[in-house]
C-alpha atoms as a PDB file:
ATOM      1  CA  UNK A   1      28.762 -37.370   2.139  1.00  0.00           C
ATOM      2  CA  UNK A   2      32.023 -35.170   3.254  1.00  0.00           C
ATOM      3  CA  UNK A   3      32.209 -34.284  -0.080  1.00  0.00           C
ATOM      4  CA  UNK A   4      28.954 -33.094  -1.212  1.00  0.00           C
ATOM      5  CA  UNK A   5      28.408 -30.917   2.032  1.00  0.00           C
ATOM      6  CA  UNK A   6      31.602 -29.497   1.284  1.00  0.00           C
ATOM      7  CA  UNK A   7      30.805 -28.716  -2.777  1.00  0.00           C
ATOM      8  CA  UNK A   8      27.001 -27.417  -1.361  1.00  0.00           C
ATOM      9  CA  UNK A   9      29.210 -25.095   1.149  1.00  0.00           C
ATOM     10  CA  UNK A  10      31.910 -24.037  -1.824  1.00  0.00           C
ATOM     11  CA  UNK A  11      28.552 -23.095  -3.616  1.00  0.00           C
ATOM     12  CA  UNK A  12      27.138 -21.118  -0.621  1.00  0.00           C
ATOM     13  CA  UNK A  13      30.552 -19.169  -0.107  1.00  0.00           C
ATOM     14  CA  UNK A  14      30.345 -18.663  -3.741  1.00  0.00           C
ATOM     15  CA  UNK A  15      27.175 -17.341  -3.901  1.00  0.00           C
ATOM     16  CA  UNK A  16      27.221 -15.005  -1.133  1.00  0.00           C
ATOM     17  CA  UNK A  17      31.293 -14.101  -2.957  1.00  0.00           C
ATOM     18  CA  UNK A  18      29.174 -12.731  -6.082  1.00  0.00           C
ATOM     19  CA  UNK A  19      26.583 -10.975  -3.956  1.00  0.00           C
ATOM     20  CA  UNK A  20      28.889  -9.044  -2.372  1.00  0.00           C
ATOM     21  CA  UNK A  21      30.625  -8.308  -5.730  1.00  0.00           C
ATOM     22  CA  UNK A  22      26.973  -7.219  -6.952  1.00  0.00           C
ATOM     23  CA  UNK A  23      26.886  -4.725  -4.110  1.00  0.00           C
ATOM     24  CA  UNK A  24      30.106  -2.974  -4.581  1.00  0.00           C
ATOM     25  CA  UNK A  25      29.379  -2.655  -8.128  1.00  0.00           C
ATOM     26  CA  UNK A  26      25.517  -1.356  -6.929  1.00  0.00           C
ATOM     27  CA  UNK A  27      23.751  -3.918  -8.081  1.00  0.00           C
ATOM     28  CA  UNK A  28      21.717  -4.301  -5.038  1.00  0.00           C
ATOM     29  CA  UNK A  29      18.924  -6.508  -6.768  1.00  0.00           C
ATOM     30  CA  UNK A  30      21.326  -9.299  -8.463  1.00  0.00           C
ATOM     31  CA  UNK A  31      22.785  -9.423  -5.136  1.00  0.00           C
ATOM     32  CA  UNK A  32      19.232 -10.102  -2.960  1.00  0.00           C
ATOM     33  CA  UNK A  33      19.155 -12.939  -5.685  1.00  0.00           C
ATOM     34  CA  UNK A  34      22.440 -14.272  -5.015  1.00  0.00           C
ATOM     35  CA  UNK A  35      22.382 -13.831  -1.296  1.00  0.00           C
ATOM     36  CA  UNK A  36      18.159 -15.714  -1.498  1.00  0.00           C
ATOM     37  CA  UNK A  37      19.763 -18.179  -3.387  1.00  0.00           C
ATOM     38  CA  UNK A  38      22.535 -19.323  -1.101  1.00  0.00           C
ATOM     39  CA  UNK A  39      19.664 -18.669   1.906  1.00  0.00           C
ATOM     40  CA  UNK A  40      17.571 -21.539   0.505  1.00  0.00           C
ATOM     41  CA  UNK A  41      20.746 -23.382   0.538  1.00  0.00           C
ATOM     42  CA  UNK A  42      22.135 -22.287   4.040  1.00  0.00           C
ATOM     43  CA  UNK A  43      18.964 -21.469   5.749  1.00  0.00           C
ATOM     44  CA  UNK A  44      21.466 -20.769   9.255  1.00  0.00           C
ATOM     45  CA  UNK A  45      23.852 -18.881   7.626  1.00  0.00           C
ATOM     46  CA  UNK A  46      23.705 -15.177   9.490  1.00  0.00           C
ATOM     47  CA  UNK A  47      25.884 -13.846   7.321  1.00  0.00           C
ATOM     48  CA  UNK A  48      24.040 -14.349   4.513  1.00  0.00           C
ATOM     49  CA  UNK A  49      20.854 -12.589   6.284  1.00  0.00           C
ATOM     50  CA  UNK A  50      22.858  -9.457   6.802  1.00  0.00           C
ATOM     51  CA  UNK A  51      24.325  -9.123   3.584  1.00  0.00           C
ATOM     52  CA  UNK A  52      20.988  -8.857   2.112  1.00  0.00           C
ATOM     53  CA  UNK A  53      19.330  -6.857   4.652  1.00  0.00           C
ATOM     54  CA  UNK A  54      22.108  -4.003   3.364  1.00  0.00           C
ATOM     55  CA  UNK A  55      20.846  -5.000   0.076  1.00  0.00           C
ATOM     56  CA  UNK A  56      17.220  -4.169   0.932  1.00  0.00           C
ATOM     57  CA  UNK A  57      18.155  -1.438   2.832  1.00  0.00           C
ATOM     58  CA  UNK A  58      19.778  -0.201  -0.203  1.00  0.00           C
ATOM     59  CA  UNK A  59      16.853  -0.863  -2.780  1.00  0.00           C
ATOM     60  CA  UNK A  60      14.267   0.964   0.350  1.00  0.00           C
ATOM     61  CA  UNK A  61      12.458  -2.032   1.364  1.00  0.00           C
ATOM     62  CA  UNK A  62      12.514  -1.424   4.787  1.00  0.00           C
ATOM     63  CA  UNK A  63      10.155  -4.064   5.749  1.00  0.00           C
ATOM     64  CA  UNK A  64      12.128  -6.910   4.132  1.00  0.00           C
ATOM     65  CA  UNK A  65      15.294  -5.494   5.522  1.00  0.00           C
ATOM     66  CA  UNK A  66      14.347  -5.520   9.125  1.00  0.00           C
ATOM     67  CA  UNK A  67      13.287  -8.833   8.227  1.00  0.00           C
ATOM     68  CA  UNK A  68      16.478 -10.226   7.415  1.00  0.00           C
ATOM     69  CA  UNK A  69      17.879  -7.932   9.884  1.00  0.00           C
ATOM     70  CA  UNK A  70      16.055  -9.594  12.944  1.00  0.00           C
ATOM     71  CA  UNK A  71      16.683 -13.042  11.552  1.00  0.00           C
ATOM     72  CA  UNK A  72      20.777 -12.395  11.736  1.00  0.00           C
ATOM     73  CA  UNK A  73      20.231 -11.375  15.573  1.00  0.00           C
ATOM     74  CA  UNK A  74      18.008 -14.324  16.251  1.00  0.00           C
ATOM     75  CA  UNK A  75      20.297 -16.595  14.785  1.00  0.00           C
ATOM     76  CA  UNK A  76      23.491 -14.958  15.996  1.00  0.00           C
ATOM     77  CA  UNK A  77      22.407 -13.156  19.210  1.00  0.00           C
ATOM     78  CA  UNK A  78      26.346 -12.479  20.246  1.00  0.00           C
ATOM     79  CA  UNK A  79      26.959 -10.823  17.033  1.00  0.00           C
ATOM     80  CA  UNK A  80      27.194  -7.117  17.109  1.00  0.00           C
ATOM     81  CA  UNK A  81      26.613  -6.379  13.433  1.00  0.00           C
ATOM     82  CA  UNK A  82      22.980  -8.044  13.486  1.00  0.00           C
ATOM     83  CA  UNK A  83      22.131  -5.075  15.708  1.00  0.00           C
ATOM     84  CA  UNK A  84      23.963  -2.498  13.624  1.00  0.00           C
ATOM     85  CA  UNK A  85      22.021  -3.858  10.660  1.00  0.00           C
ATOM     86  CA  UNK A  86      18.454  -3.724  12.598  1.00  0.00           C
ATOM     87  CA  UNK A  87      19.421  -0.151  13.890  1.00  0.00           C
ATOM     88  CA  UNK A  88      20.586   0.873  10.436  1.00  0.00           C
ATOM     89  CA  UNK A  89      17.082   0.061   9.210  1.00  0.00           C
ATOM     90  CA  UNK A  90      15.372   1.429  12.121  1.00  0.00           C
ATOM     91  CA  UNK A  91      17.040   4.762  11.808  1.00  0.00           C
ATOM     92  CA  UNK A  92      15.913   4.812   7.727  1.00  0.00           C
ATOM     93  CA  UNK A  93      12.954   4.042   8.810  1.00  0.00           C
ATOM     94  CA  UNK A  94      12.938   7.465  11.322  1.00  0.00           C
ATOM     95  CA  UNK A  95      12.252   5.090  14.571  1.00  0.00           C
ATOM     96  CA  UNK A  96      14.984   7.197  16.120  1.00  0.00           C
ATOM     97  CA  UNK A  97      14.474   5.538  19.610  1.00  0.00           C
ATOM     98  CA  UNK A  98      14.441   2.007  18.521  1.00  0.00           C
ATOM     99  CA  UNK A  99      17.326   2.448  16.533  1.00  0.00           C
ATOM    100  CA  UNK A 100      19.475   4.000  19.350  1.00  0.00           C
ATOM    101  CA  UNK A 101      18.196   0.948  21.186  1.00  0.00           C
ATOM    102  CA  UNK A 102      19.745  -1.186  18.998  1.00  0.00           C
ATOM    103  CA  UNK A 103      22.994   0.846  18.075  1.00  0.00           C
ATOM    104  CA  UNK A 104      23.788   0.517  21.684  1.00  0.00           C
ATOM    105  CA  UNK A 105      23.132  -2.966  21.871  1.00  0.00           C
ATOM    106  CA  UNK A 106      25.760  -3.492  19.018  1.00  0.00           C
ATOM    107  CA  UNK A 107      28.129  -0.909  21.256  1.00  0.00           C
ATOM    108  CA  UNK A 108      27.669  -3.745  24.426  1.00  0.00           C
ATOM    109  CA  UNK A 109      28.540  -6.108  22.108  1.00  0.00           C
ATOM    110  CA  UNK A 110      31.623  -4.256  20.412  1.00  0.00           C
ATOM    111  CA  UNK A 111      32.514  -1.580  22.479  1.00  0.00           C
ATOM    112  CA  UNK A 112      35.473  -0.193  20.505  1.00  0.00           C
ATOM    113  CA  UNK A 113      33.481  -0.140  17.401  1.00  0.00           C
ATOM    114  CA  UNK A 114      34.083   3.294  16.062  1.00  0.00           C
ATOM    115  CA  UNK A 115      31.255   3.368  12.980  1.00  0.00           C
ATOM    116  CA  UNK A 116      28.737   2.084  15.918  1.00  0.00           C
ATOM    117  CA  UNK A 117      29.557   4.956  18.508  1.00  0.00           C
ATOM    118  CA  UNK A 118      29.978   7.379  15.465  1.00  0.00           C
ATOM    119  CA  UNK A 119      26.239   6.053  14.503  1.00  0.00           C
ATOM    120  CA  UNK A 120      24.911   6.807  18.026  1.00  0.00           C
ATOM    121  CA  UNK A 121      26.016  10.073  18.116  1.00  0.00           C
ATOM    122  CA  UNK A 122      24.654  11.025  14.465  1.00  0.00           C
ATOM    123  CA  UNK A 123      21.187   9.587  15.413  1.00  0.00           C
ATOM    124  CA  UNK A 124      21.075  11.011  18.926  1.00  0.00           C
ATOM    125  CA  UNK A 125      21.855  14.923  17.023  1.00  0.00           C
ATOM    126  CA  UNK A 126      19.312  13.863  14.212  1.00  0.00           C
ATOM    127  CA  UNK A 127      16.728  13.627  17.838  1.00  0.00           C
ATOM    128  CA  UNK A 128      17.600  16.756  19.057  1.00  0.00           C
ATOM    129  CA  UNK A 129      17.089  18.283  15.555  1.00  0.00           C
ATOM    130  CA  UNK A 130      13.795  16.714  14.647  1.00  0.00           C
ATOM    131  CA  UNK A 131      13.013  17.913  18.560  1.00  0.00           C
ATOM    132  CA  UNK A 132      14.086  21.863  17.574  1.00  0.00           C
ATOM    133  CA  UNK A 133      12.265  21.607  14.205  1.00  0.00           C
ATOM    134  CA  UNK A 134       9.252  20.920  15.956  1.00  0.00           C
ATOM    135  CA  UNK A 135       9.479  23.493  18.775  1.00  0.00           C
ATOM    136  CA  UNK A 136      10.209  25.878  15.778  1.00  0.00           C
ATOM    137  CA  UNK A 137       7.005  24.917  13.873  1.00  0.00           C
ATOM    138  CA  UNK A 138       4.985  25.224  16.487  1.00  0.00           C
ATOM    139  CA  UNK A 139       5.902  28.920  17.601  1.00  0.00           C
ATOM    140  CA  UNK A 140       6.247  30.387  13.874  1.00  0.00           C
ATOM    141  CA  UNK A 141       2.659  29.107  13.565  1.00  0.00           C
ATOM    142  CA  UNK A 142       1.552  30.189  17.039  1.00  0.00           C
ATOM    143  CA  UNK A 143       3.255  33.863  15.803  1.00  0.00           C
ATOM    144  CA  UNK A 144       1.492  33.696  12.798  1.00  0.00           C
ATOM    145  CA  UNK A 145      -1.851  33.378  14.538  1.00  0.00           C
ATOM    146  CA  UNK A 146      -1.283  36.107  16.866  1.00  0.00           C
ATOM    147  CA  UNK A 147      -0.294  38.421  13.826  1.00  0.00           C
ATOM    148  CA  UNK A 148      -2.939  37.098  11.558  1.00  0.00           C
ATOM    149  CA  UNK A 149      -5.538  38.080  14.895  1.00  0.00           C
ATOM    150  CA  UNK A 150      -3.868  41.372  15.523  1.00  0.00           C
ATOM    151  CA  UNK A 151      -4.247  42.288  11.628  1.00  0.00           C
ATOM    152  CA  UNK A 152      -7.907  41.604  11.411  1.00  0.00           C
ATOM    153  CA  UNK A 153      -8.132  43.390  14.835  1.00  0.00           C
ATOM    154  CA  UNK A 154      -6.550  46.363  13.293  1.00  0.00           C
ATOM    155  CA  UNK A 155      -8.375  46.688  10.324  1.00  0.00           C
ATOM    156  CA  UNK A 156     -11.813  45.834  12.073  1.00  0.00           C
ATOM    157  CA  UNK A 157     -11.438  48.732  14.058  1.00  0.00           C
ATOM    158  CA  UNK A 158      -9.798  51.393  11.348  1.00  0.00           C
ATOM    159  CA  UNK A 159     -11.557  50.337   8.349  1.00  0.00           C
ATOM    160  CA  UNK A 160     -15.622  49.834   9.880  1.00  0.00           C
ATOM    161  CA  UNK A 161     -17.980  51.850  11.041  1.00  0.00           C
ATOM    162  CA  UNK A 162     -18.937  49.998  13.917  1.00  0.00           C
ATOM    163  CA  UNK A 163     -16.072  47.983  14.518  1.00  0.00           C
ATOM    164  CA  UNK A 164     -16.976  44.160  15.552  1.00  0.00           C
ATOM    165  CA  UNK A 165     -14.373  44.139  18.543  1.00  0.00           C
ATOM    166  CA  UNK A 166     -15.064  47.426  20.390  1.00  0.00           C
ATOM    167  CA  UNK A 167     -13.197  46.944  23.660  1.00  0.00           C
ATOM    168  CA  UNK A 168      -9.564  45.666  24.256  1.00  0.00           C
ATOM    169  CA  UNK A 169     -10.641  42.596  26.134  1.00  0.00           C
ATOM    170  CA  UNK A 170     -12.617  41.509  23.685  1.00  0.00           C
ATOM    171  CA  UNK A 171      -9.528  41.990  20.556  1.00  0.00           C
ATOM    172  CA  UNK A 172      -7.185  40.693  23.179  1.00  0.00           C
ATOM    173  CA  UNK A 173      -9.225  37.362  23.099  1.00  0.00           C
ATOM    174  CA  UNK A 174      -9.572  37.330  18.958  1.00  0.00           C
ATOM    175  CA  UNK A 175      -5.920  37.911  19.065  1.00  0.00           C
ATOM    176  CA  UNK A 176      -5.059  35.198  21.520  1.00  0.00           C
ATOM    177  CA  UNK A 177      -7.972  33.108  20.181  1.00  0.00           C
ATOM    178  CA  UNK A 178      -6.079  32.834  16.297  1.00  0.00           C
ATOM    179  CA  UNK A 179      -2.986  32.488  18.431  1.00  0.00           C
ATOM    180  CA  UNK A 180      -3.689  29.122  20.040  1.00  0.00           C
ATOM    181  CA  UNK A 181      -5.367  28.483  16.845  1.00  0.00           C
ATOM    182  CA  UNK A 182      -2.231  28.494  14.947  1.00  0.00           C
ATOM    183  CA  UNK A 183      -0.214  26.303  17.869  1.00  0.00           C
ATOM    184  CA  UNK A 184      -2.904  23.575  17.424  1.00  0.00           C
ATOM    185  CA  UNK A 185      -1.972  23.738  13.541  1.00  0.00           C
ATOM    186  CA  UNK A 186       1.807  23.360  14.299  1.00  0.00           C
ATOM    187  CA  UNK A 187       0.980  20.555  16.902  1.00  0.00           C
ATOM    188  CA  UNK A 188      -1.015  18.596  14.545  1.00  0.00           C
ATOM    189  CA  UNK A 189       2.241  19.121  11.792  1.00  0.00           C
ATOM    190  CA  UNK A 190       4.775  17.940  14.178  1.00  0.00           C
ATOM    191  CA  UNK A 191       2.294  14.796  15.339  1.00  0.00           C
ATOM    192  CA  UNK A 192       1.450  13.745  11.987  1.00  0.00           C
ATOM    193  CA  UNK A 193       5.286  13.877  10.838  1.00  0.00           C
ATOM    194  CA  UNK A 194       5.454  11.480  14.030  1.00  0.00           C
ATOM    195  CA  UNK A 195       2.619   9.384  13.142  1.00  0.00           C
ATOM    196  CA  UNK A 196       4.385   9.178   9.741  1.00  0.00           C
ATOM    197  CA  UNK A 197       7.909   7.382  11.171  1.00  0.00           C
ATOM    198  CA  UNK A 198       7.740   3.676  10.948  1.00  0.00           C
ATOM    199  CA  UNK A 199       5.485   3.255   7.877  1.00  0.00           C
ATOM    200  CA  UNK A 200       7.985   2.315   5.579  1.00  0.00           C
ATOM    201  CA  UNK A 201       8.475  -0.724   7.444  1.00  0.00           C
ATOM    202  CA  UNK A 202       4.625  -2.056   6.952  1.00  0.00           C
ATOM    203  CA  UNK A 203       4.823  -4.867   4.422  1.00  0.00           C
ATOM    204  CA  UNK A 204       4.867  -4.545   0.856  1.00  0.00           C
ATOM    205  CA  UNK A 205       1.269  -5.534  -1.162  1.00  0.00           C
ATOM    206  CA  UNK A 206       3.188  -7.190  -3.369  1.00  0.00           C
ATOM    207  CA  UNK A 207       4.061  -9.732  -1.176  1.00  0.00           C
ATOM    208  CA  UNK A 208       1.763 -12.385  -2.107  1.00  0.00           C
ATOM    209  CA  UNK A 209       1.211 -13.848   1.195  1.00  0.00           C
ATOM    210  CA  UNK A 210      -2.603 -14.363   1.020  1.00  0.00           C
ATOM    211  CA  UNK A 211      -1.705 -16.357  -2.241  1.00  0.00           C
ATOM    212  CA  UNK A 212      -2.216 -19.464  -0.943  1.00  0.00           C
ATOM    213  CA  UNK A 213      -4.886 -18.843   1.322  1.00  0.00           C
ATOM    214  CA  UNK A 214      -7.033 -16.914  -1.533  1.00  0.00           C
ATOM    215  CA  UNK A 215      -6.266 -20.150  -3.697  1.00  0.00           C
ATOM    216  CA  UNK A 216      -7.449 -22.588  -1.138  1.00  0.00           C
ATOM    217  CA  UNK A 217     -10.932 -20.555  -0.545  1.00  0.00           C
ATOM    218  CA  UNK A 218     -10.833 -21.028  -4.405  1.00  0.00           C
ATOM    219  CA  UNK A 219     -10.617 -24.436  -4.112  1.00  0.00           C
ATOM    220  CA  UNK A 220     -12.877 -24.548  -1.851  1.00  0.00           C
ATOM    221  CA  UNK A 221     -15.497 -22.746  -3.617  1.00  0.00           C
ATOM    222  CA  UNK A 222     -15.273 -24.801  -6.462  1.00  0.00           C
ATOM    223  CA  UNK A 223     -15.740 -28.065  -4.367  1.00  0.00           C
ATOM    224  CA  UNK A 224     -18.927 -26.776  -2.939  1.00  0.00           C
ATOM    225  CA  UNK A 225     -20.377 -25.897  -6.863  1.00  0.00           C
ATOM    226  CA  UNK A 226     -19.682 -29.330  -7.858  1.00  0.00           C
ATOM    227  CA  UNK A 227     -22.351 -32.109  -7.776  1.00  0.00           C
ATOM    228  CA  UNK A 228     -22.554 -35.690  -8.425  1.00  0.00           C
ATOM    229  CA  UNK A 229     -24.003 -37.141 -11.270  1.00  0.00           C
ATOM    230  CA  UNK A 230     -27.338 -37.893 -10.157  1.00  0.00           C
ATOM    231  CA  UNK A 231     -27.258 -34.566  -8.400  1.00  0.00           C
ATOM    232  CA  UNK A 232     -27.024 -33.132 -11.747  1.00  0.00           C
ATOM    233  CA  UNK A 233     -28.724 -35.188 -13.915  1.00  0.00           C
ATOM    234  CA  UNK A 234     -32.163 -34.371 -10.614  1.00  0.00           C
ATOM    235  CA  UNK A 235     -31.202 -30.576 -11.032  1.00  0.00           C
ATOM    236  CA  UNK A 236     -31.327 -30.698 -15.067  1.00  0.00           C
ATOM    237  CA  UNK A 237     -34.967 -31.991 -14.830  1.00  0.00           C
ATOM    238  CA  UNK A 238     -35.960 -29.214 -12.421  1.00  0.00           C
ATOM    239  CA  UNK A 239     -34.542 -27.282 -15.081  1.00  0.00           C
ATOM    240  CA  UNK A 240     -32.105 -25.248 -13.234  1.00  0.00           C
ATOM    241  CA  UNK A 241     -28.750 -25.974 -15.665  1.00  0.00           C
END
């Protein structure tokens, strides 16, 4: 018995060996193979989780990365690198506060970790640029109104007879009017680049969870067409097969 747990864990260790090999060599989908192979073997083995998180991480499939990713912390709570691997992920995924979330939960964890605090401090400057890219959207398109209401202003009054906008208060509105026009276009841009975060991480179609619940309703609907012999032999009479 000794013996054939130890062979089955050789196996595992092997497994996960030529995985790792895969993703040096950037073979990233050999290696979820390897790594899901020596899962169904070692269904506890955390290592094995994170190694092919990276791997998904690597091949974009966010979802199934987080996946694996959450499984390593769940089985190995203490471990710091479950975290990094969720937070990796996370930040991929541009969840910029979860991920720092998680980066400094790995940091608790391992708190002379240099690639963790290095990782903190890239994601919190990523923040505060996503922050000033949005500030600067929303005034260039807030100028841009104001000009675009100032230019029609301009020309309504030099280039008509009887200019539309006669008195200043009245352009002074138009103008302001376009101008808060164009800050509720940059608002919506920034908020739908917000809305957009996160969505890599929905699940792929592909998937095939429903499989087995689309085959059962199958089933099911076959049952309920099926009659008994003297059911059918009453319903050929009537003439309806």
């Amino acid at each position: 018995m000794e013996e054939t747990k130890k062979s089955q864990s050789a196996t595992v260790e092997d497994l996960r060996t030529k995985g790792n090999e895969c993703v040096k060599d950037g073979k990233f989908i050999e290696a979820v193979l390897h790594y899901t192979q020596a899962i169904k073997m070692d269904p506890n083995n955390y290592l094995l989780y994170s190694n092919r998180s990276f791997a998904f991480l690597k091949l974009d499939q966010h979802y199934l990365a987080l996946q694996d990713a959450n499984e390593t912390v769940r089985i190995q709570p203490q471990w710091a690198k479950g975290y990094f691997r969720r937070a990796e992920v996370e930040a991929a995924s541009e969840l910029f506060d979860e991920a720092l979330i998680s980066y400094t939960r790995a940091l608790q964890l391992d708190p002379h970790n240099v690639k963790v605090m290095e990782s903190i401090k890239s994601i919190t400057d990523t923040q505060k640029k996503k922050i000033r890219d949005n500030q600067n959207i929303i005034w260039i398109c807030t100028c841009l109104g104001l000009a675009l209401g100032i230019a029609v202003v301009v020309l309504d009054y030099t280039l008509t007879t009887n200019p539309t906008l006669e008195n200043p208060f009245s352009m002074t509105s138009f103008s302001f009017a376009l101008a808060g026009l164009g800050w509720a276009v940059g608002k919506t841009v920034t908020l739908m680049g917000s809305w957009s975060a996160g969505k890599s991480l929905q699940p792929p179609d592909d998937l095939g969870t429903n499989n087995s619940s689309k085959e059962k309703d199958a089933s099911a609907a076959e049952k309920k067409t099926k009659y008994s012999k003297a059911q059918a032999r009453q319903r050929y009479k009537q003439g309806k097969i």
